[in-house]
C-alpha atoms as a PDB file:
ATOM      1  CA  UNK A   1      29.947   7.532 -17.051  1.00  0.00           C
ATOM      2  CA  UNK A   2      27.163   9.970 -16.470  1.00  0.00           C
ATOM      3  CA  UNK A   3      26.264  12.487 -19.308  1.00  0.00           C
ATOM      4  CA  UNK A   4      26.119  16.198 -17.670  1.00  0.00           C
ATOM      5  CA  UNK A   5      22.771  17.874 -17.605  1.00  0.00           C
ATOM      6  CA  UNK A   6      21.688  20.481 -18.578  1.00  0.00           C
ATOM      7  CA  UNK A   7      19.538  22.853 -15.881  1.00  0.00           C
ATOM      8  CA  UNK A   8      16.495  22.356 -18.052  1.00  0.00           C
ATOM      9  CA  UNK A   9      16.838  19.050 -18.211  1.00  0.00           C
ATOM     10  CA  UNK A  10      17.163  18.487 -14.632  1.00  0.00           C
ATOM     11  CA  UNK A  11      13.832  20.382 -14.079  1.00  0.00           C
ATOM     12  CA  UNK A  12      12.462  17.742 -16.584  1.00  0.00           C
ATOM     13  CA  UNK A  13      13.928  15.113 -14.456  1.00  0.00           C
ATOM     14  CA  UNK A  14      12.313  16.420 -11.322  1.00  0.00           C
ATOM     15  CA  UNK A  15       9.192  16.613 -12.582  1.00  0.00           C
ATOM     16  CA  UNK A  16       9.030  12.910 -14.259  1.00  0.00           C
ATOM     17  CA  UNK A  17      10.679  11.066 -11.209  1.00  0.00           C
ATOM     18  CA  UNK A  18      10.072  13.501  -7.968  1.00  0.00           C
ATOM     19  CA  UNK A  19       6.779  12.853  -6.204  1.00  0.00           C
ATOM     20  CA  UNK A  20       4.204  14.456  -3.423  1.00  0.00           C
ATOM     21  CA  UNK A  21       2.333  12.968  -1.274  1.00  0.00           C
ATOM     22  CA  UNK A  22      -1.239  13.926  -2.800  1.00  0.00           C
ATOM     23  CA  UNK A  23      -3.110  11.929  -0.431  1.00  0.00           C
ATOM     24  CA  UNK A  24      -4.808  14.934   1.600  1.00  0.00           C
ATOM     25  CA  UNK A  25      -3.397  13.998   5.122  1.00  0.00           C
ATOM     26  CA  UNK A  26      -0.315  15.421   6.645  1.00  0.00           C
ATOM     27  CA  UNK A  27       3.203  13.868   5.744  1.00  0.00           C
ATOM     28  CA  UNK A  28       3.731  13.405   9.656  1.00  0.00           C
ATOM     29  CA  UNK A  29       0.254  11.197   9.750  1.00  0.00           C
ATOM     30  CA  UNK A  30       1.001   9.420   6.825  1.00  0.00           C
ATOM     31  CA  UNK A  31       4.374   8.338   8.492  1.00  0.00           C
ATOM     32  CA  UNK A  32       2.422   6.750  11.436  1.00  0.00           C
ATOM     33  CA  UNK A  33      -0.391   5.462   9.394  1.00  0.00           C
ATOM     34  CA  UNK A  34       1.211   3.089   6.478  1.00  0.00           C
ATOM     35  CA  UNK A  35       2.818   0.968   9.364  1.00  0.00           C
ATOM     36  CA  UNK A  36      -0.051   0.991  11.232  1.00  0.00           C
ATOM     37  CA  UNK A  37      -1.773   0.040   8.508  1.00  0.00           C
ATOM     38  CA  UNK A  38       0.450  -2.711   7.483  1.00  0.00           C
ATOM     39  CA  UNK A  39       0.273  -3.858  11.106  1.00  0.00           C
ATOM     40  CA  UNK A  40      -3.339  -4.259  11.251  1.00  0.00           C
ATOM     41  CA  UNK A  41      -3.557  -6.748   8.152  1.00  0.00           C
ATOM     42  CA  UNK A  42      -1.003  -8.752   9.393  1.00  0.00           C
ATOM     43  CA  UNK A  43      -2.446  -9.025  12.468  1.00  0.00           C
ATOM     44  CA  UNK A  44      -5.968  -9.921  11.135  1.00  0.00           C
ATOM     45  CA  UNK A  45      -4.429 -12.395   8.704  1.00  0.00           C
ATOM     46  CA  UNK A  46      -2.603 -14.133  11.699  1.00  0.00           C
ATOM     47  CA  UNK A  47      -6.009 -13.927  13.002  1.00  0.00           C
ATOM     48  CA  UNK A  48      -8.198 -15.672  10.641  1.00  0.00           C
ATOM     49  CA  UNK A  49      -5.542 -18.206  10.029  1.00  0.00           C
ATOM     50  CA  UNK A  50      -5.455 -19.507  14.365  1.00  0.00           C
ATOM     51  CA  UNK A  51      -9.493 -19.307  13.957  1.00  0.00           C
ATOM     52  CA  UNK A  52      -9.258 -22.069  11.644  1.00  0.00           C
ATOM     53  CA  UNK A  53      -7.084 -24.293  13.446  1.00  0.00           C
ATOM     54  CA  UNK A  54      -8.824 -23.647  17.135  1.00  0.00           C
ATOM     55  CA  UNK A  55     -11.263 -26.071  15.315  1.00  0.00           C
ATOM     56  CA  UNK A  56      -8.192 -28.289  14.694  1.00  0.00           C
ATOM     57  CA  UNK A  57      -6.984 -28.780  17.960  1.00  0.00           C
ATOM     58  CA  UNK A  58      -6.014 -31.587  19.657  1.00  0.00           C
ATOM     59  CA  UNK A  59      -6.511 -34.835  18.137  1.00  0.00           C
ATOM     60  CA  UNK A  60      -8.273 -35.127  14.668  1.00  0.00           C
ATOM     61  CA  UNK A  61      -8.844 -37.525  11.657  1.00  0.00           C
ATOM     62  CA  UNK A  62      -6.173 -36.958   8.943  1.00  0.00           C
ATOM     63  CA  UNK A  63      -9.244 -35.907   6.832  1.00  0.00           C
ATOM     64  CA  UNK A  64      -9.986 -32.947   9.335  1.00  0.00           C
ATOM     65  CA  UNK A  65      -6.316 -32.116   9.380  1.00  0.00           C
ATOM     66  CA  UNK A  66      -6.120 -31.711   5.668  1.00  0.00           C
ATOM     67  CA  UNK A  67      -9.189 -29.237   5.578  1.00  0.00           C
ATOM     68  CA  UNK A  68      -8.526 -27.516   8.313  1.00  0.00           C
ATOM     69  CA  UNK A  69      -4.654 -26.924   6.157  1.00  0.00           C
ATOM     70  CA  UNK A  70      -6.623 -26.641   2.893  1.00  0.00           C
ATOM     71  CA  UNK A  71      -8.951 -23.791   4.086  1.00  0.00           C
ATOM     72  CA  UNK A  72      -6.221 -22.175   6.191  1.00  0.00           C
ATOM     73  CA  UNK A  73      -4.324 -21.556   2.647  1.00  0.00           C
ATOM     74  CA  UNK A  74      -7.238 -20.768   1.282  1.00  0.00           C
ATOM     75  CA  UNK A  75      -8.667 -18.239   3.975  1.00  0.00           C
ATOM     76  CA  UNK A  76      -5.087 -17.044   4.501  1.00  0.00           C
ATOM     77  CA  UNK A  77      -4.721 -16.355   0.737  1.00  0.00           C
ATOM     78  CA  UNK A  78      -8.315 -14.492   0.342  1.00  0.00           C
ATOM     79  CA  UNK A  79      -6.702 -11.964   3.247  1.00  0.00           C
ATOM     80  CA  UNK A  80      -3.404 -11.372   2.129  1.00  0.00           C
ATOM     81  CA  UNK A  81      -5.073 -10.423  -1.242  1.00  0.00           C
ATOM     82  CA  UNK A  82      -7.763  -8.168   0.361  1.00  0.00           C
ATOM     83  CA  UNK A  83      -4.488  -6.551   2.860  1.00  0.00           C
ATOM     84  CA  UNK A  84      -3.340  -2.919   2.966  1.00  0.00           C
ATOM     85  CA  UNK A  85      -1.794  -1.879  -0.246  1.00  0.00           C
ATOM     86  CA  UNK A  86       0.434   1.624  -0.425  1.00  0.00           C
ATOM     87  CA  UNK A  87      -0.384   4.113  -3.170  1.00  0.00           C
ATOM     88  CA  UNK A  88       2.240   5.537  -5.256  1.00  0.00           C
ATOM     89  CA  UNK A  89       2.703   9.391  -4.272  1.00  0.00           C
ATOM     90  CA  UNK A  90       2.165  11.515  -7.696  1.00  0.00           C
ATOM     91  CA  UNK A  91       4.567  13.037  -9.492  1.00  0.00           C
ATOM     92  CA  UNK A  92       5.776  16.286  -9.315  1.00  0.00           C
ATOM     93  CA  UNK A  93       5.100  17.310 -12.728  1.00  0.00           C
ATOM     94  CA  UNK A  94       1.164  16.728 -12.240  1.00  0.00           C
ATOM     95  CA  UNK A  95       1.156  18.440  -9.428  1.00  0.00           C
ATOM     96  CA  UNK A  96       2.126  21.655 -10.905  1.00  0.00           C
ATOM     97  CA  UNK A  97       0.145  21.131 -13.609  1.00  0.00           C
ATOM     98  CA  UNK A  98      -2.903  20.810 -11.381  1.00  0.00           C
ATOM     99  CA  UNK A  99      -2.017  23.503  -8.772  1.00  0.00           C
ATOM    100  CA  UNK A 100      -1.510  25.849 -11.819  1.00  0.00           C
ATOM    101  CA  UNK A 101      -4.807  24.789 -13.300  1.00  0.00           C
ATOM    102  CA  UNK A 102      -6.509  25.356  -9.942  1.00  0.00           C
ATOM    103  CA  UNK A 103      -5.045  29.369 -10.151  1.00  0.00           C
ATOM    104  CA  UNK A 104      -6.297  29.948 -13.735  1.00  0.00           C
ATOM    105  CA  UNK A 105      -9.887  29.025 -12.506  1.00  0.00           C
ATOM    106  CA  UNK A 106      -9.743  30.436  -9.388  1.00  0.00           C
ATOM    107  CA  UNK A 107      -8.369  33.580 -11.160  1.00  0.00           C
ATOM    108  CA  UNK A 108     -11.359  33.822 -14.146  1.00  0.00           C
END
């Protein structure tokens, strides 16, 4: 059963769990961006994993074959480590905090 709230402690609520997108690009960019984003890292893992099997083509000795697996975990793994990451949007409550700061100094 949920416990009713107070107003104030609703407003506390917002400010813990709410967030804004602090980044300093606009929302509608941001939108297009993260997928691109996400695109492009898949794509260039996909890419550096084929590299290292064009080299593996065709017929090759099982000891060629396991290196050619061994470095394609290994390469694949270095890039998927290295690949686009989203950042947490901040919360609401530091954002008033820092847009109030910002008026007190530009105020003095």
């Amino acid at each position: 059963m949920s416990k009713v709230k107070t107003p104030q402690e609703k407003k506390l609520l917002s400010y813990e769990y709410d967030r804004r997108n602090t980044y300093g690009e606009n929302q509608k960019s941001s939108r297009k961006n993260i997928p691109r984003s996400k695109q492009l890292s898949h794509q260039g893992e996909r890419r550096v994993v084929r590299q290292v099997l064009i080299g593996a083509e065709g017929y090759v000795a099982d000891e060629r074959s396991d290196e050619a697996q061994s470095q394609v975990a290994r390469k694949g793994r270095i890039k998927k480590l290295k690949a686009f990451r989203k950042s947490p949007d901040t919360p609401l409550g530091e954002v008033i905090q820092r847009r109030s700061r910002n008026r007190l100094e530009k105020a003095e």
